[in-house]
N, C-alpha and C. Protein backbone atom coordinates (compact mmCIF):
# COMPACT_ATOMS: atom_id res chain seq x y z
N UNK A 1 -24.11 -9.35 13.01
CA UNK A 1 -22.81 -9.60 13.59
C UNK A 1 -21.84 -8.53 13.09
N UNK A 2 -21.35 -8.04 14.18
CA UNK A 2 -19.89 -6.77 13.94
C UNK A 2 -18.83 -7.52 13.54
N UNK A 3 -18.15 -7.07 12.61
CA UNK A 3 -16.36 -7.58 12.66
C UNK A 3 -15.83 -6.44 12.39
N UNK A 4 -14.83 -6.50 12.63
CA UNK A 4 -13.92 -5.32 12.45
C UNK A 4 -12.61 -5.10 11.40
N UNK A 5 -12.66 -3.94 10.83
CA UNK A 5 -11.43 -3.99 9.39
C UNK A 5 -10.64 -2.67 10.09
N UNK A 6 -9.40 -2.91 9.70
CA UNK A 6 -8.56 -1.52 10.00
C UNK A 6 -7.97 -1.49 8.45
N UNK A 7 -8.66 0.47 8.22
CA UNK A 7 -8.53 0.60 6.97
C UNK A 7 -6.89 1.62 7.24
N UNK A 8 -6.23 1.35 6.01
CA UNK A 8 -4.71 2.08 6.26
C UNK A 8 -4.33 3.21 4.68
N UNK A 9 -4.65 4.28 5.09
CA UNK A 9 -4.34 5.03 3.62
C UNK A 9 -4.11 6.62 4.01
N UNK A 10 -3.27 7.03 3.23
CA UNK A 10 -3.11 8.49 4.05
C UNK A 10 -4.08 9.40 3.62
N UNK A 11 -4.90 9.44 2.82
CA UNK A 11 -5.98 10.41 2.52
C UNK A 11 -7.35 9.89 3.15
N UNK A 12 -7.88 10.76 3.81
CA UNK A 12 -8.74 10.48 4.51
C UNK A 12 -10.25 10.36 4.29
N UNK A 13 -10.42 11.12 2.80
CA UNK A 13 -11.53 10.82 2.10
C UNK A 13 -11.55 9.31 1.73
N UNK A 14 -10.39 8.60 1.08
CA UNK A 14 -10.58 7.32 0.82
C UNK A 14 -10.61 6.47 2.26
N UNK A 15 -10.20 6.64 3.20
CA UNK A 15 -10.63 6.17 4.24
C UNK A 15 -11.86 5.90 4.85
N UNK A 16 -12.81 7.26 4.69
CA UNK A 16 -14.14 7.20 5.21
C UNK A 16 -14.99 7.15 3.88
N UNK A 17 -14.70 6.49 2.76
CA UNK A 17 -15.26 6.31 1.51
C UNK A 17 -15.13 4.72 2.05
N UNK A 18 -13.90 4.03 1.82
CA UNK A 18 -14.05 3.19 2.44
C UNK A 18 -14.98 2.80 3.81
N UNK A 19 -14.88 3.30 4.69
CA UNK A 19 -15.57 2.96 6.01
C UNK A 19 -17.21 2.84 5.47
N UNK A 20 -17.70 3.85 4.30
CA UNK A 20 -19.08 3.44 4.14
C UNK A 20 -19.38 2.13 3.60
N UNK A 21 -18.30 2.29 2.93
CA UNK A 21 -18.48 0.71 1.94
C UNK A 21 -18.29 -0.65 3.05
N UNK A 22 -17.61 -0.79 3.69
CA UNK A 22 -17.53 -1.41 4.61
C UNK A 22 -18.53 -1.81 5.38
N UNK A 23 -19.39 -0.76 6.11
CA UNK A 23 -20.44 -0.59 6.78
C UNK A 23 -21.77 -1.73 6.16
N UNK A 24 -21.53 -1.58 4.71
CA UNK A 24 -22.70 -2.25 4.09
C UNK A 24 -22.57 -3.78 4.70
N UNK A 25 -21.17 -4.47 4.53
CA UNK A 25 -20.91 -5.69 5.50
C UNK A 25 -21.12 -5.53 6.80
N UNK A 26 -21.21 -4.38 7.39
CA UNK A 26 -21.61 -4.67 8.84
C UNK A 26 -20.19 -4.80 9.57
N UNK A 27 -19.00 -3.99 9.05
CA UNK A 27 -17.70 -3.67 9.67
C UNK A 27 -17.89 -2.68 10.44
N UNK A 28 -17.42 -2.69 11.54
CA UNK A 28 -17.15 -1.55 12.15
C UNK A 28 -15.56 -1.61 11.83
N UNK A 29 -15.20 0.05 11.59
CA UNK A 29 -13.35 0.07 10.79
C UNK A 29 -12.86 1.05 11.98
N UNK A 30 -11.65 0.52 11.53
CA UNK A 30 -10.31 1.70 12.87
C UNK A 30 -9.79 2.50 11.32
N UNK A 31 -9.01 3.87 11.79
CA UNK A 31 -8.11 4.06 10.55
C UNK A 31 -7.26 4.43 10.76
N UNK A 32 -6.27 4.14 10.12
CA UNK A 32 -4.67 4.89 10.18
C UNK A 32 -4.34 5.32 8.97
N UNK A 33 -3.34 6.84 9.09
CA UNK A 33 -2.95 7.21 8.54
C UNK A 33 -1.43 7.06 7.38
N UNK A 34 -0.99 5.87 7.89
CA UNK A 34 0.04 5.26 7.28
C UNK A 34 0.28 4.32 7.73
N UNK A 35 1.37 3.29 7.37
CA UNK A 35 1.84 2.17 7.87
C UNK A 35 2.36 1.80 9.17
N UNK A 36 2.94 2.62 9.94
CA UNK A 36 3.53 2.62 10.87
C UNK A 36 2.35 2.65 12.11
N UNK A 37 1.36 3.86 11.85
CA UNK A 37 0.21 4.29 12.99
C UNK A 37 -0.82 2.79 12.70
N UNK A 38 -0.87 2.05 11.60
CA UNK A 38 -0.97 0.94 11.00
C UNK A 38 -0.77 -0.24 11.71
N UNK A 39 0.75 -0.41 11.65
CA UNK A 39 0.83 -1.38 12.66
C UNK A 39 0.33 -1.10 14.23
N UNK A 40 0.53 -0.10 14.70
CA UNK A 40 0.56 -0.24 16.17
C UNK A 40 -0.70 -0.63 16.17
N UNK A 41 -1.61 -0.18 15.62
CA UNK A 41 -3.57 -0.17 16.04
C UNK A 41 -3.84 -2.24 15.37
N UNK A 42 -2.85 -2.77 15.05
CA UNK A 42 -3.03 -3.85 14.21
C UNK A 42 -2.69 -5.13 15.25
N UNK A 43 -1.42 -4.38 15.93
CA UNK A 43 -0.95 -5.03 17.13
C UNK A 43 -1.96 -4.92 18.36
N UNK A 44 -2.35 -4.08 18.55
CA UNK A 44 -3.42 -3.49 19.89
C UNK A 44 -4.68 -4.15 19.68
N UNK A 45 -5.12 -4.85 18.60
CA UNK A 45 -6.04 -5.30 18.16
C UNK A 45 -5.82 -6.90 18.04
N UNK A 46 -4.78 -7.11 17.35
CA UNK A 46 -4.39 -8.41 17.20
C UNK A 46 -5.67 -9.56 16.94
N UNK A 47 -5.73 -10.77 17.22
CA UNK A 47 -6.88 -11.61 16.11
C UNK A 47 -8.27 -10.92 16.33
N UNK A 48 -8.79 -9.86 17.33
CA UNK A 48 -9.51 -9.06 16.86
C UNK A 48 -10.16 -8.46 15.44
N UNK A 49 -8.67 -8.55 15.01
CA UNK A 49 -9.06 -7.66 13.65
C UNK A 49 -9.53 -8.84 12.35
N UNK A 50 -10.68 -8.63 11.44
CA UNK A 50 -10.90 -9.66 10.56
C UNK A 50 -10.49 -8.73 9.26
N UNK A 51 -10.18 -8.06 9.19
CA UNK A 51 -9.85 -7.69 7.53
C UNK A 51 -9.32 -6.64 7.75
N UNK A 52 -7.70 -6.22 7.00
CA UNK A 52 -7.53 -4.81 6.77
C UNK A 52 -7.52 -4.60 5.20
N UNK A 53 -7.55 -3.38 4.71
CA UNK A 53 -7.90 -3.04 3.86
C UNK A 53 -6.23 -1.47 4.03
N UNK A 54 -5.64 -1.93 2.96
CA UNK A 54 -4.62 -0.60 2.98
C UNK A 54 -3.81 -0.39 1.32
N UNK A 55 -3.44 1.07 1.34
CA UNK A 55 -2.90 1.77 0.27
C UNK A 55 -1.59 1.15 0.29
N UNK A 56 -0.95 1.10 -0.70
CA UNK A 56 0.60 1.04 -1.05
C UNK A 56 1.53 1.57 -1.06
N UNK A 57 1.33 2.82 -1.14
CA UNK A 57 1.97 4.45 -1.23
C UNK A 57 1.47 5.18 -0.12
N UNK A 58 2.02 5.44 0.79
CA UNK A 58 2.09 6.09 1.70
C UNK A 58 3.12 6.63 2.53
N UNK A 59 3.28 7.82 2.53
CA UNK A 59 4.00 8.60 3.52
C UNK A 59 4.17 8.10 4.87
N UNK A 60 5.40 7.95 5.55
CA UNK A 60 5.40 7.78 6.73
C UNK A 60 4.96 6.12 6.82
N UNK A 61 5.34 5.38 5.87
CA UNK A 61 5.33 3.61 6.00
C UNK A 61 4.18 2.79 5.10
N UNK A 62 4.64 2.69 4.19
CA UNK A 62 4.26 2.30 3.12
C UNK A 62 3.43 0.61 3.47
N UNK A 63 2.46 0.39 2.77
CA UNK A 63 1.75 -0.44 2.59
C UNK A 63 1.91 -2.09 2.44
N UNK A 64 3.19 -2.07 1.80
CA UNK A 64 3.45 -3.16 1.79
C UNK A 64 5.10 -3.48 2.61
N UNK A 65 5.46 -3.02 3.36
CA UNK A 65 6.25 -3.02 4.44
C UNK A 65 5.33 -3.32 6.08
N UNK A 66 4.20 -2.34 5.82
CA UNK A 66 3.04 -2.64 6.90
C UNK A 66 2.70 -4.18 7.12
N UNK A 67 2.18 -4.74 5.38
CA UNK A 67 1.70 -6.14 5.60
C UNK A 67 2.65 -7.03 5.99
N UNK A 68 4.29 -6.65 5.27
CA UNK A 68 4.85 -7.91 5.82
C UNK A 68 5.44 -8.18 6.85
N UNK A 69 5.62 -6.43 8.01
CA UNK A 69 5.89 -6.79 9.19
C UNK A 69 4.47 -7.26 10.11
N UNK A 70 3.66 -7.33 9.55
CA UNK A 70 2.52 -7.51 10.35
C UNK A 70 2.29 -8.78 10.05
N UNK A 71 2.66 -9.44 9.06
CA UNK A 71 2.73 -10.81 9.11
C UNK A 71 3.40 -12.02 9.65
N UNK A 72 4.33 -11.06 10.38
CA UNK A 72 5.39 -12.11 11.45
C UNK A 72 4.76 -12.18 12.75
N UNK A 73 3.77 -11.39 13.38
CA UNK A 73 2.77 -12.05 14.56
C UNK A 73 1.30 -12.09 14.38
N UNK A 74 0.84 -11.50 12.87
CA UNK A 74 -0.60 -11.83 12.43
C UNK A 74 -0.84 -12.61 11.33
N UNK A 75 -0.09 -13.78 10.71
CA UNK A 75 -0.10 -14.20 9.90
C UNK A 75 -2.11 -14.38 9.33
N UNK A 76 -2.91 -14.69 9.38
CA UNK A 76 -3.99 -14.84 8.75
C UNK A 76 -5.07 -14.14 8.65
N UNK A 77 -4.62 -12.90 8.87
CA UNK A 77 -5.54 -11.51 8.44
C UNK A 77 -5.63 -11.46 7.01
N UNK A 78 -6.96 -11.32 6.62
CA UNK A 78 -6.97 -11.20 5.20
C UNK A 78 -6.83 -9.71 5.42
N UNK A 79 -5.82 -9.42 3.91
CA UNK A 79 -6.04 -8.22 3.10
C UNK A 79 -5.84 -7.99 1.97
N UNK A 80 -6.91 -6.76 1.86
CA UNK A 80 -7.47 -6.37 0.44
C UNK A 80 -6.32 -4.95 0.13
N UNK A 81 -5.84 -5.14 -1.16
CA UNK A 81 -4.76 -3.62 -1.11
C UNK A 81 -5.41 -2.86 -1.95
N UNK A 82 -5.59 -1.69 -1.81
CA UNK A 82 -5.85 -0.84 -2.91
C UNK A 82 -4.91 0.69 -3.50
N UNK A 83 -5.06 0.31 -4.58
CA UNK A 83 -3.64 1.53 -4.96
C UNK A 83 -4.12 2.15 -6.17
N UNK A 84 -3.50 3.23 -6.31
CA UNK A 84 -3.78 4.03 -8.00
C UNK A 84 -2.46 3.54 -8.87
N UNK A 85 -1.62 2.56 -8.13
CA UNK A 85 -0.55 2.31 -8.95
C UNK A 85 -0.58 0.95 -9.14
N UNK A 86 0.44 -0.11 -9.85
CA UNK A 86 -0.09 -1.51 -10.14
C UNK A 86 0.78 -2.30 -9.27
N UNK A 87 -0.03 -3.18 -8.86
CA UNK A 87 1.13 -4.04 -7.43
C UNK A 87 2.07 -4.63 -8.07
N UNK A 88 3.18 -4.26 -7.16
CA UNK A 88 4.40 -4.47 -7.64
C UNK A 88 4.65 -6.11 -7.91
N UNK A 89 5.44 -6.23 -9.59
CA UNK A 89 5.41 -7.61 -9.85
C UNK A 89 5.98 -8.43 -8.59
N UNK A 90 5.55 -9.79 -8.73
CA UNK A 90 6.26 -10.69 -8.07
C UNK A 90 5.44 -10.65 -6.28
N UNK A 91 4.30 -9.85 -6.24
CA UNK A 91 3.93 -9.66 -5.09
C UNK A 91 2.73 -10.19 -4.85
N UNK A 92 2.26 -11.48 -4.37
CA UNK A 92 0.96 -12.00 -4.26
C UNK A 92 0.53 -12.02 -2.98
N UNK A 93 1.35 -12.64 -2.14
CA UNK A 93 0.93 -12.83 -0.89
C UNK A 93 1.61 -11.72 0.00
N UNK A 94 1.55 -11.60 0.53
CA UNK A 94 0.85 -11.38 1.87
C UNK A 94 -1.05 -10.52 1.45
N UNK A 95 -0.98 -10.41 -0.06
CA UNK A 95 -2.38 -9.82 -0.52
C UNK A 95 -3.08 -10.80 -0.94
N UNK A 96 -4.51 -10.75 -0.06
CA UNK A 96 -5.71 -11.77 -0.66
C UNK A 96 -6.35 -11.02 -1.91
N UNK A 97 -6.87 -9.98 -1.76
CA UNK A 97 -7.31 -9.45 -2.90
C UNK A 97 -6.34 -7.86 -3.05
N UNK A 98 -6.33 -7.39 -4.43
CA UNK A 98 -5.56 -6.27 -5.40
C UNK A 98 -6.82 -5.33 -5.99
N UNK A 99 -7.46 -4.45 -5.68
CA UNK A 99 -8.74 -3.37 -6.29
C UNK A 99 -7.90 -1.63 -6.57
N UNK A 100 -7.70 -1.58 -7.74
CA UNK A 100 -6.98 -0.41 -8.19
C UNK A 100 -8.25 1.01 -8.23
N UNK A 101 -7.51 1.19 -7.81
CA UNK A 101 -8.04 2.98 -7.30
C UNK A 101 -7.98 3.97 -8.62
N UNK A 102 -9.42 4.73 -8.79
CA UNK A 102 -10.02 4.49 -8.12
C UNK A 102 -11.08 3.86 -7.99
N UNK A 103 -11.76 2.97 -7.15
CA UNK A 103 -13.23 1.64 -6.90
C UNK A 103 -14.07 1.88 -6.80
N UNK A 104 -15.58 1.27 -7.29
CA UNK A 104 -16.61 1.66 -7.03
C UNK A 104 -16.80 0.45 -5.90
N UNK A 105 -18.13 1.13 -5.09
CA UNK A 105 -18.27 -0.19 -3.65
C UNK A 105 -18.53 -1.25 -4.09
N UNK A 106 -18.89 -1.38 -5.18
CA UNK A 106 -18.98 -3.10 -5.72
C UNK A 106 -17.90 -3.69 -5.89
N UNK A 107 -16.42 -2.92 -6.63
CA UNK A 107 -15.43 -3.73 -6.60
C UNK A 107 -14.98 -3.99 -5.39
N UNK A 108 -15.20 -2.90 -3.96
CA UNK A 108 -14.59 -3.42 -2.68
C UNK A 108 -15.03 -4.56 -2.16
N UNK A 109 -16.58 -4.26 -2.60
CA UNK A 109 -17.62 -5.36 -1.67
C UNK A 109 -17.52 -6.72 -2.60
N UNK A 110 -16.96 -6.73 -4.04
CA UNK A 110 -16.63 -8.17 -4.69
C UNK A 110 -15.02 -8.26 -3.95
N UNK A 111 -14.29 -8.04 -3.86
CA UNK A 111 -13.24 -8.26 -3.59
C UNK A 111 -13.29 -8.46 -2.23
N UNK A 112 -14.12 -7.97 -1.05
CA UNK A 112 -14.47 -8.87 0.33
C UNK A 112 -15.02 -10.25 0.08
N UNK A 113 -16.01 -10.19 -0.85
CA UNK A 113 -16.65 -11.31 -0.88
C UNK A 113 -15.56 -12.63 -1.52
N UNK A 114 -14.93 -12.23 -2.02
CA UNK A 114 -13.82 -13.46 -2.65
C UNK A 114 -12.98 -13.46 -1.68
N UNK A 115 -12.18 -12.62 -0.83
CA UNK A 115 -11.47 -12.68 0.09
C UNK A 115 -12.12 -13.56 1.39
N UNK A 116 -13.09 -13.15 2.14
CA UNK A 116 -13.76 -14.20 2.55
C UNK A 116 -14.14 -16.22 2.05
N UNK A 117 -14.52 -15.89 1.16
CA UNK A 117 -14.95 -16.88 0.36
C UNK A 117 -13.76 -17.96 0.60
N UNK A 118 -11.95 -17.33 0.07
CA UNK A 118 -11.27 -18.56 0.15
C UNK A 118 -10.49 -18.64 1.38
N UNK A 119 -11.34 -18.26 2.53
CA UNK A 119 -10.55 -18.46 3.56
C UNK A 119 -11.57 -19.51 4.41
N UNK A 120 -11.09 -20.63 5.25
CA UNK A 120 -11.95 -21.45 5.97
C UNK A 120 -12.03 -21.36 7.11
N UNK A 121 -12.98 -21.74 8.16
CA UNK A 121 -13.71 -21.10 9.04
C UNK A 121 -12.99 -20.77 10.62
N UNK A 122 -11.38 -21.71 10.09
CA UNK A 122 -9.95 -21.10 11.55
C UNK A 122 -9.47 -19.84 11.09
N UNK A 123 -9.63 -19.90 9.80
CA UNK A 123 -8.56 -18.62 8.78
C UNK A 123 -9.10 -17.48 8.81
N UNK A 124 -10.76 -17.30 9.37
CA UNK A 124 -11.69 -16.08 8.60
C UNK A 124 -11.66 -14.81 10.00
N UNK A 125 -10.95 -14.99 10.97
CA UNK A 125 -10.85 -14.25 12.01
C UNK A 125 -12.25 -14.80 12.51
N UNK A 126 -11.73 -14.30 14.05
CA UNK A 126 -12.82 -14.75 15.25
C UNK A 126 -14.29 -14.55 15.09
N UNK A 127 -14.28 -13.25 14.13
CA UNK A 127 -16.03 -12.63 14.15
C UNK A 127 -16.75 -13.43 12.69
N UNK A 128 -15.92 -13.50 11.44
CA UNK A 128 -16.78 -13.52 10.42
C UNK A 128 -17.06 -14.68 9.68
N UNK A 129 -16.89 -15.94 10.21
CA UNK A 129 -16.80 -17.59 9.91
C UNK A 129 -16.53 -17.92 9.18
N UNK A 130 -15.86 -17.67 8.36
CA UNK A 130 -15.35 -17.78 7.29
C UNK A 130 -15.49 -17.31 5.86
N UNK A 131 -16.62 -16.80 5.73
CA UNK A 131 -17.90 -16.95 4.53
C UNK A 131 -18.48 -15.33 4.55
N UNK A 132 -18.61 -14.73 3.01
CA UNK A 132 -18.77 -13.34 3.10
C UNK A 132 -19.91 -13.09 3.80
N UNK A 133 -20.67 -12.06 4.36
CA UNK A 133 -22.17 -11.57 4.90
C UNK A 133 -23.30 -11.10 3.87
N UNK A 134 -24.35 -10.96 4.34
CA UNK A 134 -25.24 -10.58 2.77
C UNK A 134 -25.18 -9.14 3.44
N UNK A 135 -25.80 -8.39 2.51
CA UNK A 135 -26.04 -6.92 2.71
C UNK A 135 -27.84 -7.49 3.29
């Protein structure tokens, strides 16, 4: 089974570093280059999308401006943030999981698997039932 993640980070090596890691779940990923190119592909996609995965720091619309306007018509997309910097106090939600940069694919692929894990089977997007995938 395919599901789909839209990964959001302005360097594009961590993007398609990501996309491999991903792959091992059996994601097929979109990518954007910042927050803004972010939302639009997030909107165009809408409950389509089962997981994004995005940076904090970014040029041209930052990461956590992305999640929380994207949370006023996608509220139950899980996402995983990843940053080289430490999430800003006081900031839990709109983030299911926090993996500081830089990750090896086990911390991405543990941090899917818990992200999945506490979401139930209306919450987990249309493709992935709630519950992580095996490799």
């Amino acid at each position: 089974m395919t599901r789909t993640c839209l990964v959001v980070d302005d360097d594009p090596a961590v993007r398609t570093y990501v996309e491999t890691i991903m792959a091992r779940r059996h994601f097929e990923t979109l990518q954007a280059e910042d927050g803004v190119k972010g939302l639009r592909l997030a909107q165009e996609m809408g409950v389509a999308l089962d997981l994004i995965v995005t940076d904090i720091e970014m040029p041209g619309g930052d990461g956590l401006t992305f999640i929380t306007t994207l949370r006023l018509s996608l509220p139950a997309i899980p996402v995983i943030m990843i940053s080289g910097i430490d999430l800003p106090d006081g900031v839990h939600r709109p983030v299911c999981e926090f993996v500081p940069k830089p990750f090896s694919p086990k911390m991405l692929l543990d941090a899917l698997d818990r992200t999945l894990l506490t979401l139930g089977p209306s919450e987990a997007g249309p493709q992935n039932g709630g519950g992580p995938a095996t490799s």
